[in-house]
Every structure is written in structure tokens, then in C-alpha cells.
C-alpha atoms as a PDB file:
ATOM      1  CA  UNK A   1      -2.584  -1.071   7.142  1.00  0.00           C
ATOM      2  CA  UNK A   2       1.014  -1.048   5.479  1.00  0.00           C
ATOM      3  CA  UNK A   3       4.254  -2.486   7.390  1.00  0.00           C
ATOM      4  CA  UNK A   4       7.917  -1.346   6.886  1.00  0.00           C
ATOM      5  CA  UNK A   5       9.562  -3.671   5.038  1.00  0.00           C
ATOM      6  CA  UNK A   6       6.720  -5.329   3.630  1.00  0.00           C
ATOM      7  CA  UNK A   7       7.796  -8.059   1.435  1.00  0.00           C
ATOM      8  CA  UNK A   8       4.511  -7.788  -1.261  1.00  0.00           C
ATOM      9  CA  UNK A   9       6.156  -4.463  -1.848  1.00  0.00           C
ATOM     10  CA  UNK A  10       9.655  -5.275  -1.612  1.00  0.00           C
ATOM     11  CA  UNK A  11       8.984  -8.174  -4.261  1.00  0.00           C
ATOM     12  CA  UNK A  12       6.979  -5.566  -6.426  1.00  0.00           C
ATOM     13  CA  UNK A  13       9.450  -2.921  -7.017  1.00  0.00           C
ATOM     14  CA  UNK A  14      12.423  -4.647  -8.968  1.00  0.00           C
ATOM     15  CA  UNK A  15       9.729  -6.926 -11.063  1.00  0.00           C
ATOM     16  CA  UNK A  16       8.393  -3.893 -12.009  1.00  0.00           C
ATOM     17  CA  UNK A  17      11.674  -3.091 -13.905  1.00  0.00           C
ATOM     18  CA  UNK A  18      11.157  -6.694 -15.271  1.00  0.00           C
ATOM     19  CA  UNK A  19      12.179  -8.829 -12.225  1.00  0.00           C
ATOM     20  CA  UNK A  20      10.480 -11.980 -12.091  1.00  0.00           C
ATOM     21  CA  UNK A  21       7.552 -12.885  -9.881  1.00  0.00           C
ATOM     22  CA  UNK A  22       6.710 -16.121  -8.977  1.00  0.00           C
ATOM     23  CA  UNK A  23       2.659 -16.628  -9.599  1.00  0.00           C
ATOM     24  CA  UNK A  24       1.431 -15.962  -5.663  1.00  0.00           C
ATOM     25  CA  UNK A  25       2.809 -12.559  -5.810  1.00  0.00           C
ATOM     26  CA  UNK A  26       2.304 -11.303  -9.339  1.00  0.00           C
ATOM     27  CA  UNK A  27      -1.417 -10.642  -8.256  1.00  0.00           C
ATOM     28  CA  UNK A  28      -0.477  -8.443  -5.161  1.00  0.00           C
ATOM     29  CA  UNK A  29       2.222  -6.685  -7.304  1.00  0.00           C
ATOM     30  CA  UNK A  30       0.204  -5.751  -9.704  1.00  0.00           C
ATOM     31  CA  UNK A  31      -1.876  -3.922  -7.472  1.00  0.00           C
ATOM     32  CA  UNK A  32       1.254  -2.206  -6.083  1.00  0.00           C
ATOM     33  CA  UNK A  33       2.791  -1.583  -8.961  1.00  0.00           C
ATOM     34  CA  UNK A  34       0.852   2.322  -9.372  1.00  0.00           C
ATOM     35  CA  UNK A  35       2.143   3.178  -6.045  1.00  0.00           C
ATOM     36  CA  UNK A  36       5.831   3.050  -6.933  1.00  0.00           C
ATOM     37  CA  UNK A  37       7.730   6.959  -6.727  1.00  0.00           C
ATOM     38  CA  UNK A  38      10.238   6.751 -10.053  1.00  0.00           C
ATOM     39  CA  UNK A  39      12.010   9.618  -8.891  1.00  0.00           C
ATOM     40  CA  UNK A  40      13.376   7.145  -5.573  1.00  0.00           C
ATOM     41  CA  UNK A  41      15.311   4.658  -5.529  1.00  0.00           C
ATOM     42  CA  UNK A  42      16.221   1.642  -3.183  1.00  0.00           C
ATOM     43  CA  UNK A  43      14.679   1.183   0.484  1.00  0.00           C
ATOM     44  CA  UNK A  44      13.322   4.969  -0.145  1.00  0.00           C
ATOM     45  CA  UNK A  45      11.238   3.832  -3.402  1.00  0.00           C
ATOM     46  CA  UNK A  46      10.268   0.716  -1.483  1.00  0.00           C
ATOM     47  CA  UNK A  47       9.260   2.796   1.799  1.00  0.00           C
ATOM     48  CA  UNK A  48       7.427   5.022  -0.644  1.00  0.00           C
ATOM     49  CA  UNK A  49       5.765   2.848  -1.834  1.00  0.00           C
ATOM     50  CA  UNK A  50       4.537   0.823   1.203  1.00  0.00           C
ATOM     51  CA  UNK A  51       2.844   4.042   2.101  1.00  0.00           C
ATOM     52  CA  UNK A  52       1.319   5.346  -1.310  1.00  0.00           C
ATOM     53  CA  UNK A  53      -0.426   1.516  -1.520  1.00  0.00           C
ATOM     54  CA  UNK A  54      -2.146   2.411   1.972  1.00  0.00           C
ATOM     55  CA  UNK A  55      -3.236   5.767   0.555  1.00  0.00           C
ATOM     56  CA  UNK A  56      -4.258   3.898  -2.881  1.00  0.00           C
ATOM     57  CA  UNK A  57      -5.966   0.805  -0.968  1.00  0.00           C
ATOM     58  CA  UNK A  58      -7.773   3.167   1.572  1.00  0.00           C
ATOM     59  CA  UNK A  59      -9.407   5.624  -1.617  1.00  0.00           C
ATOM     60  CA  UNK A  60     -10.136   2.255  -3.154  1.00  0.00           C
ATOM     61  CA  UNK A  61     -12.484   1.230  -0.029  1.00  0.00           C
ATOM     62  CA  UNK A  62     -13.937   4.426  -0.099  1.00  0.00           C
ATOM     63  CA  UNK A  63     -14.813   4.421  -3.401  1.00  0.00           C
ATOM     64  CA  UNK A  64     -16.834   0.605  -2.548  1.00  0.00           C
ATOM     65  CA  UNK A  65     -20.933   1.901  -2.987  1.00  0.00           C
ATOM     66  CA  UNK A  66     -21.904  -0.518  -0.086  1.00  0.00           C
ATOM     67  CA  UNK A  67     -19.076   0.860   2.046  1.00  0.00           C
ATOM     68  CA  UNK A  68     -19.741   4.539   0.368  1.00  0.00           C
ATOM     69  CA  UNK A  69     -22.874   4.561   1.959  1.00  0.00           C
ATOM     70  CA  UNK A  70     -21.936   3.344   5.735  1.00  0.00           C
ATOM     71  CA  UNK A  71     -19.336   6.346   5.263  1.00  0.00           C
ATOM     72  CA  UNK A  72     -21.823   9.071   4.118  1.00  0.00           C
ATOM     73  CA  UNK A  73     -24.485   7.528   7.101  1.00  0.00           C
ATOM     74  CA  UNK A  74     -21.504   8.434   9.774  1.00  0.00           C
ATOM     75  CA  UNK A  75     -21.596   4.659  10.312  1.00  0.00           C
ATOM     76  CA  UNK A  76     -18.136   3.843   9.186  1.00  0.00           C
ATOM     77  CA  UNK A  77     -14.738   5.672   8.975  1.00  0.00           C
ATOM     78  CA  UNK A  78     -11.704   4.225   7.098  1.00  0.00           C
ATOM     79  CA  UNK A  79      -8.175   4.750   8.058  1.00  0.00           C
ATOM     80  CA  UNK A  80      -5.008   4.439   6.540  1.00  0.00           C
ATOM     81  CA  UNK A  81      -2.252   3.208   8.966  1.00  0.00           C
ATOM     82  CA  UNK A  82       1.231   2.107   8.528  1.00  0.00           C
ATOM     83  CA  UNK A  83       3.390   0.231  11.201  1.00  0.00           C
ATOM     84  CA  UNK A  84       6.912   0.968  11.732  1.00  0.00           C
ATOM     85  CA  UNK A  85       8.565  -2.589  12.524  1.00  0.00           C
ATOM     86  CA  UNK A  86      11.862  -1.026  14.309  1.00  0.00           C
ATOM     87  CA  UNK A  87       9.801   1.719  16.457  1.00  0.00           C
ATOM     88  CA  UNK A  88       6.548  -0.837  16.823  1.00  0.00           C
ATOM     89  CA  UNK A  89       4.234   1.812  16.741  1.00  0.00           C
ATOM     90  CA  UNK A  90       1.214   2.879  13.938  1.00  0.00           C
ATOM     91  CA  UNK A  91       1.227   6.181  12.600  1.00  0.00           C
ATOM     92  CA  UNK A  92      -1.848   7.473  10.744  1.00  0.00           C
ATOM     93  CA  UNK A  93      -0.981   7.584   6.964  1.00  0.00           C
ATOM     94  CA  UNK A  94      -2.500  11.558   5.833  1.00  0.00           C
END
């Protein structure tokens, strides 16, 4: 599950134009950093962003053989989420 305004995100957009990170992030943004839209910019490109990682971290979990298999069995069922700090509600992330 993503947040708005996540700050792993926040932190991982302008050190990805060669802000610097201190060493507790750089791990997290690194692992963010594919999920960043070039063609927004600002609060959009961070938004963006916060839900492309859900997308990216949910395909990731899928892709896990021991979790694979749960999936394929009907066992398990993985779902991307975001939640919307101003609204306080969670929205399904398509």
C-alpha cells in the first residue's frame, strides 16, 4: 500500500536529478527511482509516482515463486492499494 505524500517518494524524486540522500533512504529510493513519470513535474510527478511504485511493488510480489504458487493454488490474492491522507480512504490501485 502507497500513501499520498509519502516521504520515501517525496525524498526520491529530486535525488534522482542528483539531490542528495542521506544513507537510510538511498536504499528505498533506489527502488523508487523506475517509477518516476519524466513527462510530470512537481506534486504530480511525486503523486505519480507514489502510485506506479504500488503497481511496481505489487508485480514484484507476484513474480515471488513461493508466493507465485499460493496465487496460482487460489490461496492468495495480492492487491495494490493507495491511501489518500486528505480524503482517508483506500482506493484500489488498477
Amino acid at each position: 500500500m502507497g500513501h499520498q505524500g509519502c516521504g520515501a517518494v517525496a525524498a526520491a524524486v529530486p535525488a534522482e536529478a542528483g539531490g542528495a540522500l542521506l544513507a537510510h533512504i538511498r536504499y528505498l529510493a533506489e527502488r523508487i527511482r523506475p517509477a518516476i513519470d519524466h513527462g510530470l513535474e512537481g506534486e504530480a510527478r511525486i503523486d505519480a509516482a507514489v502510485t506506479e511504485n504500488v503497481r511496481r511493488v505489487r508485480a514484484r510480489l507476484t513474480a515471488e515463486p513461493d508466493l507465485a504458487a499460493r496465487i496460482a493454488d487460489g490461496c492468495l490474492g495480492i492487491v495494490g492499494a493507495r491511501y489518500e491522507l486528505t480524503s482517508q480512504l483506500v482506493r484500489k490501485v488498477p
